[in-house]
PDB file of N, CA and C in Angstrom:
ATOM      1  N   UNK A   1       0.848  -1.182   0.000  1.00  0.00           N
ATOM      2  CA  UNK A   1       0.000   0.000   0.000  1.00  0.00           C
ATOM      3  C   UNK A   1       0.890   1.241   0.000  1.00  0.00           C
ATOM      4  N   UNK A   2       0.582   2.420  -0.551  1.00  0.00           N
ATOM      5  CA  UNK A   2       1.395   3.483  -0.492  1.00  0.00           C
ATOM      6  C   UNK A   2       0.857   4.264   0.105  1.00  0.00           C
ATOM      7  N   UNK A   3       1.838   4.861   1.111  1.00  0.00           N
ATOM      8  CA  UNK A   3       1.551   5.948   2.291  1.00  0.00           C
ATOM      9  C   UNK A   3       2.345   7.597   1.875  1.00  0.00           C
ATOM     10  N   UNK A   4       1.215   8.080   2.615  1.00  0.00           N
ATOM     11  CA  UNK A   4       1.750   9.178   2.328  1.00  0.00           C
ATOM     12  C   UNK A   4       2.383   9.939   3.796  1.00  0.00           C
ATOM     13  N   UNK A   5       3.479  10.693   3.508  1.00  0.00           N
ATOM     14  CA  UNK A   5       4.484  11.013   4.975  1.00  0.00           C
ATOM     15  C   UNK A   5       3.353  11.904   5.690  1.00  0.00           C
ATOM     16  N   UNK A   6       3.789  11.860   6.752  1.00  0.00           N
ATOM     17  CA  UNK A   6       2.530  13.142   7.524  1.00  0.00           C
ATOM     18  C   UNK A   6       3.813  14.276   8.641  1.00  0.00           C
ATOM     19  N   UNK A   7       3.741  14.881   9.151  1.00  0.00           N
ATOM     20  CA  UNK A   7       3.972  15.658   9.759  1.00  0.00           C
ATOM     21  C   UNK A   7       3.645  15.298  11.503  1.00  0.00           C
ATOM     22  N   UNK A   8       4.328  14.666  12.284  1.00  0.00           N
ATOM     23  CA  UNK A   8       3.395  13.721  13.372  1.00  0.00           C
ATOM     24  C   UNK A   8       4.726  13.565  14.455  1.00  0.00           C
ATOM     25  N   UNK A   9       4.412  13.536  15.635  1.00  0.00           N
ATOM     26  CA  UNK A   9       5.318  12.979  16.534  1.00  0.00           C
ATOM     27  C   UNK A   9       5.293  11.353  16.892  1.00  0.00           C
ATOM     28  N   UNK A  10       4.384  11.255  16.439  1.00  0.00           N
ATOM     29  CA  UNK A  10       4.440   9.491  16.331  1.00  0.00           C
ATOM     30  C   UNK A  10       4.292   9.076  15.059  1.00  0.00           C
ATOM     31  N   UNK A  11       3.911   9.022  13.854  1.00  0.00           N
ATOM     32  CA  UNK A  11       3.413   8.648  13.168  1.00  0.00           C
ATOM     33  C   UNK A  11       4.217   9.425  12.347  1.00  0.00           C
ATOM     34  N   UNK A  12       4.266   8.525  10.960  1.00  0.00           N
ATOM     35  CA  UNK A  12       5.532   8.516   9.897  1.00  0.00           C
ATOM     36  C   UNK A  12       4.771   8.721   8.511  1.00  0.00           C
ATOM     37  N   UNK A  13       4.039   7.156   8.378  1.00  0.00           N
ATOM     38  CA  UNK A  13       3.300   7.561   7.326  1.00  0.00           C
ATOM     39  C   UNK A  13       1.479   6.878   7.480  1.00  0.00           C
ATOM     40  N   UNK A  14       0.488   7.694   6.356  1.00  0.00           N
ATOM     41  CA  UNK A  14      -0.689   7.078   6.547  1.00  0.00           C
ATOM     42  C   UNK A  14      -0.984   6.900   4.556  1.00  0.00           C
ATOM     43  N   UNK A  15      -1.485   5.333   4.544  1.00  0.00           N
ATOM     44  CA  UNK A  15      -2.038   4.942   3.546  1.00  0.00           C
ATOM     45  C   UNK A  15      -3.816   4.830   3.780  1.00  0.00           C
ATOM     46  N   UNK A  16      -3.882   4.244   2.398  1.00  0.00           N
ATOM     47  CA  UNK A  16      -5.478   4.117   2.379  1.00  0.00           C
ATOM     48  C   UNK A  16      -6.007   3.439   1.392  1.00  0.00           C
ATOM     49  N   UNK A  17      -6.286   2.210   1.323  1.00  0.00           N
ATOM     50  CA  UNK A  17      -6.688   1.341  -0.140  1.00  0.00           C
ATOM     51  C   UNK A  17      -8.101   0.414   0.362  1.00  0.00           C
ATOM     52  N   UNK A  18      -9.203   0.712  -0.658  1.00  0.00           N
ATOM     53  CA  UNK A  18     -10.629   0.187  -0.266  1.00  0.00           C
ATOM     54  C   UNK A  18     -11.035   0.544   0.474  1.00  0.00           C
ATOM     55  N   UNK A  19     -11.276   0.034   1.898  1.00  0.00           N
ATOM     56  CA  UNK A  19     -11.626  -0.100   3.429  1.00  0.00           C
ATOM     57  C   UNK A  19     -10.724   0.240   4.504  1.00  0.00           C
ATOM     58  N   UNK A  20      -9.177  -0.155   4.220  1.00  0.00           N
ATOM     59  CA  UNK A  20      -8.392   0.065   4.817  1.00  0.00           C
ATOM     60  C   UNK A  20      -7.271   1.002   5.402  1.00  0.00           C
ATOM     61  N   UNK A  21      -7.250   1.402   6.574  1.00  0.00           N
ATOM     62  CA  UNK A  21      -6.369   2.423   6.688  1.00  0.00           C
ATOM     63  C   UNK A  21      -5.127   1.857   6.963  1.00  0.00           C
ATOM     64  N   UNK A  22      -3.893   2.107   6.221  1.00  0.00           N
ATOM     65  CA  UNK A  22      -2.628   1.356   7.495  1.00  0.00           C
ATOM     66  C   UNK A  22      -1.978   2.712   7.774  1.00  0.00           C
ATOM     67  N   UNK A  23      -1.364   2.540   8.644  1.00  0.00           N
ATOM     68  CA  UNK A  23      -0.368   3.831   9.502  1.00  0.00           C
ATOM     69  C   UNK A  23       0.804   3.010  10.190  1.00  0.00           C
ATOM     70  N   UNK A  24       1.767   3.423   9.721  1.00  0.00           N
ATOM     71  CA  UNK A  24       3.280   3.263  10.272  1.00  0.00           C
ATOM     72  C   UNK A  24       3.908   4.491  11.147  1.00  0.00           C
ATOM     73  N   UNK A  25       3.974   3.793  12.193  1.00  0.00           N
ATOM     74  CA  UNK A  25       4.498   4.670  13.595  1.00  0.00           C
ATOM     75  C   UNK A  25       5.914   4.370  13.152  1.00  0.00           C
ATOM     76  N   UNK A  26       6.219   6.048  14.108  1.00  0.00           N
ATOM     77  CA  UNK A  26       7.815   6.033  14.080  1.00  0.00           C
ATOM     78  C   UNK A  26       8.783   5.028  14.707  1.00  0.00           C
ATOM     79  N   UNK A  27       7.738   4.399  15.490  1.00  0.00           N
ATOM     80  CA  UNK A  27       9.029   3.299  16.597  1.00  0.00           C
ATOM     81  C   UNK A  27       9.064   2.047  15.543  1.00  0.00           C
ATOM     82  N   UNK A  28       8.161   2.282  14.200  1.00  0.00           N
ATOM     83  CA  UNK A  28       8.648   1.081  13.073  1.00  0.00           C
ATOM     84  C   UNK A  28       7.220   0.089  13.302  1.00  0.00           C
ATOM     85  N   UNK A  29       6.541   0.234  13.701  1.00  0.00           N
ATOM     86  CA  UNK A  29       5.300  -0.532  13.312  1.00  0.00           C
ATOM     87  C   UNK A  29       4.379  -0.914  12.443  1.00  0.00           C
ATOM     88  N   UNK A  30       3.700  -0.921  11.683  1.00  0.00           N
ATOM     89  CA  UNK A  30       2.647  -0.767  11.144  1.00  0.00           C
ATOM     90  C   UNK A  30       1.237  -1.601  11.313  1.00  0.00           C
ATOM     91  N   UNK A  31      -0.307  -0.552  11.561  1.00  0.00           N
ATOM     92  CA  UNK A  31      -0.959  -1.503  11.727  1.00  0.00           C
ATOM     93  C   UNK A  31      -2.022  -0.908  10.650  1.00  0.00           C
ATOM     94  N   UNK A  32      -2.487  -2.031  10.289  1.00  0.00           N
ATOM     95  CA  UNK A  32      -3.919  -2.034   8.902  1.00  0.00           C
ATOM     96  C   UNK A  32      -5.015  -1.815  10.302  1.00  0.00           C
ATOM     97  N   UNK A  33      -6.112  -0.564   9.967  1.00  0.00           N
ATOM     98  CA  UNK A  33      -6.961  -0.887  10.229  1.00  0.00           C
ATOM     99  C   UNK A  33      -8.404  -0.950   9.749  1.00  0.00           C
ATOM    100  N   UNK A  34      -9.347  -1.731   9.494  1.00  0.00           N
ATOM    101  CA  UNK A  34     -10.294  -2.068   8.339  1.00  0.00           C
ATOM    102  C   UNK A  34     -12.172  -1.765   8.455  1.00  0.00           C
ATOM    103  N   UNK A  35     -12.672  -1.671   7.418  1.00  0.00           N
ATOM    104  CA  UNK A  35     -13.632  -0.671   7.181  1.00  0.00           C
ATOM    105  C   UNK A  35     -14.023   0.767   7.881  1.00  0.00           C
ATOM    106  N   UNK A  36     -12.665   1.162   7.758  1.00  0.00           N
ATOM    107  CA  UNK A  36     -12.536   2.613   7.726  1.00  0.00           C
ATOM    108  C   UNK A  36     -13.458   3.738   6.557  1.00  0.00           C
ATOM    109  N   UNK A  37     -13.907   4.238   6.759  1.00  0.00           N
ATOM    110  CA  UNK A  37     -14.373   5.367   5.802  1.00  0.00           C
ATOM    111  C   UNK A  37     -13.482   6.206   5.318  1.00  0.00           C
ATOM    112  N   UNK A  38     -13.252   6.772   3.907  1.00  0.00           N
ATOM    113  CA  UNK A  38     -12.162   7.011   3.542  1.00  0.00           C
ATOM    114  C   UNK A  38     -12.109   8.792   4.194  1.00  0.00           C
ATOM    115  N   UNK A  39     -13.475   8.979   4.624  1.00  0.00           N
ATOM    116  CA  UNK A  39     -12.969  10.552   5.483  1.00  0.00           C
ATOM    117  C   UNK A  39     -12.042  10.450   6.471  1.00  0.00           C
ATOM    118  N   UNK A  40     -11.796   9.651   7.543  1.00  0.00           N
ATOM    119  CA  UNK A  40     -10.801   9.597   8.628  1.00  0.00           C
ATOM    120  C   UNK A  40      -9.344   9.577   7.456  1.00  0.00           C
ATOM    121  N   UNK A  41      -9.286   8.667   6.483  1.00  0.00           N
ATOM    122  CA  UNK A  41      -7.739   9.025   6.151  1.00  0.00           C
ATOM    123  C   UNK A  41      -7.873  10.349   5.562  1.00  0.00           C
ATOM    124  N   UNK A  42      -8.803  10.886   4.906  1.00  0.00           N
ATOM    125  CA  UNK A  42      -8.540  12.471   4.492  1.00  0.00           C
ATOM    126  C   UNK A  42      -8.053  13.358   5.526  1.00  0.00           C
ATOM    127  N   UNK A  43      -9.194  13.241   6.504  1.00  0.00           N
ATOM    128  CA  UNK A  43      -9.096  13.954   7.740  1.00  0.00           C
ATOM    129  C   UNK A  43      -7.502  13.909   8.363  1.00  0.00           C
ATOM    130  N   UNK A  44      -7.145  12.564   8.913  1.00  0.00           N
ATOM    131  CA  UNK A  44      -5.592  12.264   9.127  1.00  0.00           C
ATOM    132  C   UNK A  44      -4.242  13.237   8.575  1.00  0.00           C
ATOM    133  N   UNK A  45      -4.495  12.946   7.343  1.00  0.00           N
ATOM    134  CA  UNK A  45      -3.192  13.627   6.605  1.00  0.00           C
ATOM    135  C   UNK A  45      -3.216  15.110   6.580  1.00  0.00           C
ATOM    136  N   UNK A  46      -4.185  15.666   6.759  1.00  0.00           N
ATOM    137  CA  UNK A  46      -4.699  16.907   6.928  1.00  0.00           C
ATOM    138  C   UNK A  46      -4.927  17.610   8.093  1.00  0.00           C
ATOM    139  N   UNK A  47      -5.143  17.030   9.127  1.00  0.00           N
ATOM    140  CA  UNK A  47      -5.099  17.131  10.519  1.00  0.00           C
ATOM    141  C   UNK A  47      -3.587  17.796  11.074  1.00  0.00           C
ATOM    142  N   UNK A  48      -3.421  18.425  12.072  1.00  0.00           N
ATOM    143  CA  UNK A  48      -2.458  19.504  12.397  1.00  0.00           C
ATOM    144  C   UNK A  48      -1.254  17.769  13.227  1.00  0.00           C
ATOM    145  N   UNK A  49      -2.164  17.218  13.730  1.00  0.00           N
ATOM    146  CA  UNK A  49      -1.544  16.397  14.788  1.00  0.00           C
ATOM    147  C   UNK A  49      -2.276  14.850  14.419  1.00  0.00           C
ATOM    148  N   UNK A  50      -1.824  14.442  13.273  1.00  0.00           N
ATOM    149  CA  UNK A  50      -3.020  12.967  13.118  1.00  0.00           C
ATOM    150  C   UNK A  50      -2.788  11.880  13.930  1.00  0.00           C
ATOM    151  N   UNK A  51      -1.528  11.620  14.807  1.00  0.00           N
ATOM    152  CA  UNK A  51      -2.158  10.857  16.146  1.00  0.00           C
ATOM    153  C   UNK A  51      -3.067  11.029  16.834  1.00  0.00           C
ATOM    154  N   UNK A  52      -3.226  12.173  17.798  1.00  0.00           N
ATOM    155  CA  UNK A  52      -4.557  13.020  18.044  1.00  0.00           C
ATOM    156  C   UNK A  52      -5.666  12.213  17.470  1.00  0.00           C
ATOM    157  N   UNK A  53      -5.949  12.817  16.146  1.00  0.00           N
ATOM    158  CA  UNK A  53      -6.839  11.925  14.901  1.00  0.00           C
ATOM    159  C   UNK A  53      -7.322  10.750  15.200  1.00  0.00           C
ATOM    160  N   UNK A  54      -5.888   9.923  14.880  1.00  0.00           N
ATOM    161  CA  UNK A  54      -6.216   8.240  15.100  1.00  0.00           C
ATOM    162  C   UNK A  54      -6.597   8.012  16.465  1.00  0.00           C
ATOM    163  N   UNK A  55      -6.384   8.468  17.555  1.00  0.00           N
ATOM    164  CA  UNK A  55      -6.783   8.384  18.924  1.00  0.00           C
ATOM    165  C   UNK A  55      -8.567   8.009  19.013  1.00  0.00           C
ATOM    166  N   UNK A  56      -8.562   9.697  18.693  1.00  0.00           N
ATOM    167  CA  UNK A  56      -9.785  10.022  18.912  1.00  0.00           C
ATOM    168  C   UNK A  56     -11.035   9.718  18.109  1.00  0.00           C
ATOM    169  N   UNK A  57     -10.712   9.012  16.673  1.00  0.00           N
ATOM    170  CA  UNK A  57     -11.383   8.588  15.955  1.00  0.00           C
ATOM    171  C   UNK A  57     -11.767   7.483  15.287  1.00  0.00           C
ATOM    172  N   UNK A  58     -10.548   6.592  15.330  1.00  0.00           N
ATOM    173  CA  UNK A  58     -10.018   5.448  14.947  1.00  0.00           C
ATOM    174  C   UNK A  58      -9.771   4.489  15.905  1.00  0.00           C
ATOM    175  N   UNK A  59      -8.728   4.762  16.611  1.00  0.00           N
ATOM    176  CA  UNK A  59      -8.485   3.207  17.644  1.00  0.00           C
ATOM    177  C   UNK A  59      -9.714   3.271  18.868  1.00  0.00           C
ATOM    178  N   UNK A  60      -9.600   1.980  18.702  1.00  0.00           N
ATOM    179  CA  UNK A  60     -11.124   1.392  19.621  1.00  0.00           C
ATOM    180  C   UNK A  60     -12.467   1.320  18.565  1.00  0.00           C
ATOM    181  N   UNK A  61     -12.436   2.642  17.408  1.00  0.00           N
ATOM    182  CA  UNK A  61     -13.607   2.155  16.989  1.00  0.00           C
ATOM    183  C   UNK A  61     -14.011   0.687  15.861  1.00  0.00           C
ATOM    184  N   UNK A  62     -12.549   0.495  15.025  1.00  0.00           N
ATOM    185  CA  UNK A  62     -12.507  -0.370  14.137  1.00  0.00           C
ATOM    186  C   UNK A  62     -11.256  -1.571  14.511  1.00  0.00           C
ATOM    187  N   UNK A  63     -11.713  -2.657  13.706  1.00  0.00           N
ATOM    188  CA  UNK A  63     -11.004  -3.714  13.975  1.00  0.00           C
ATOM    189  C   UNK A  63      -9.448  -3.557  12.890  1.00  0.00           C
ATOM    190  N   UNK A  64      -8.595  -3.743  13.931  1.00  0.00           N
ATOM    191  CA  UNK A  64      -7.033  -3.502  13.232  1.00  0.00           C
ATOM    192  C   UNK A  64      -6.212  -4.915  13.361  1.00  0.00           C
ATOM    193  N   UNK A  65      -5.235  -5.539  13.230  1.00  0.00           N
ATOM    194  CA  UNK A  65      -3.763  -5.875  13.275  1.00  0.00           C
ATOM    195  C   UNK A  65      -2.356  -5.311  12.953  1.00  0.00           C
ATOM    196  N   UNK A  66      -1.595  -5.671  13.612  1.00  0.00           N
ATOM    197  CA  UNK A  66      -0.180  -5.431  13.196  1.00  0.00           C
ATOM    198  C   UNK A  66       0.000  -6.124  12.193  1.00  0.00           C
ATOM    199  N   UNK A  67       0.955  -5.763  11.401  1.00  0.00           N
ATOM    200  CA  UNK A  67       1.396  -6.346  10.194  1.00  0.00           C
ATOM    201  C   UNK A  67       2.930  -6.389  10.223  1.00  0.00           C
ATOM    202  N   UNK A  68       3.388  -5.091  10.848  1.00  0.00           N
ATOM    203  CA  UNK A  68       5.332  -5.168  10.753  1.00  0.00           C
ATOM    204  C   UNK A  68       5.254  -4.607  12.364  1.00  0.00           C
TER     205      UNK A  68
END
């Protein structure tokens, strides 16, 4: 999937293909997370602080895994 870099104290880069959001944290992670609406990744990359973002919008609400 191709990500695009963000501007983030945690977070490196955010992709977006179909359903899926993945986001690669700076400590080298990456996790897919799935039937996402593609507004949260708009919102994300655009967002001043998109950890913040993924916090508050994303984790807890949709089902994710790690992948790396």
């Amino acid at each position: 999937m191709v990500r695009t870099r963000v501007a983030s104290t945690n977070i490196r880069s955010i992709g977006y293909y179909g359903t899926t959001l993945e986001v690669e944290f700076l400590s080298g992670g990456v996790y897919q997370y799935f039937n996402v609406p593609e507004v949260h990744y708009l919102n994300m990359i655009h967002f001043p602080h998109p950890g913040t973002y993924l916090a508050r919008h994303v984790k807890g609400a949709y089902p994710y895994r790690r992948i790396a």
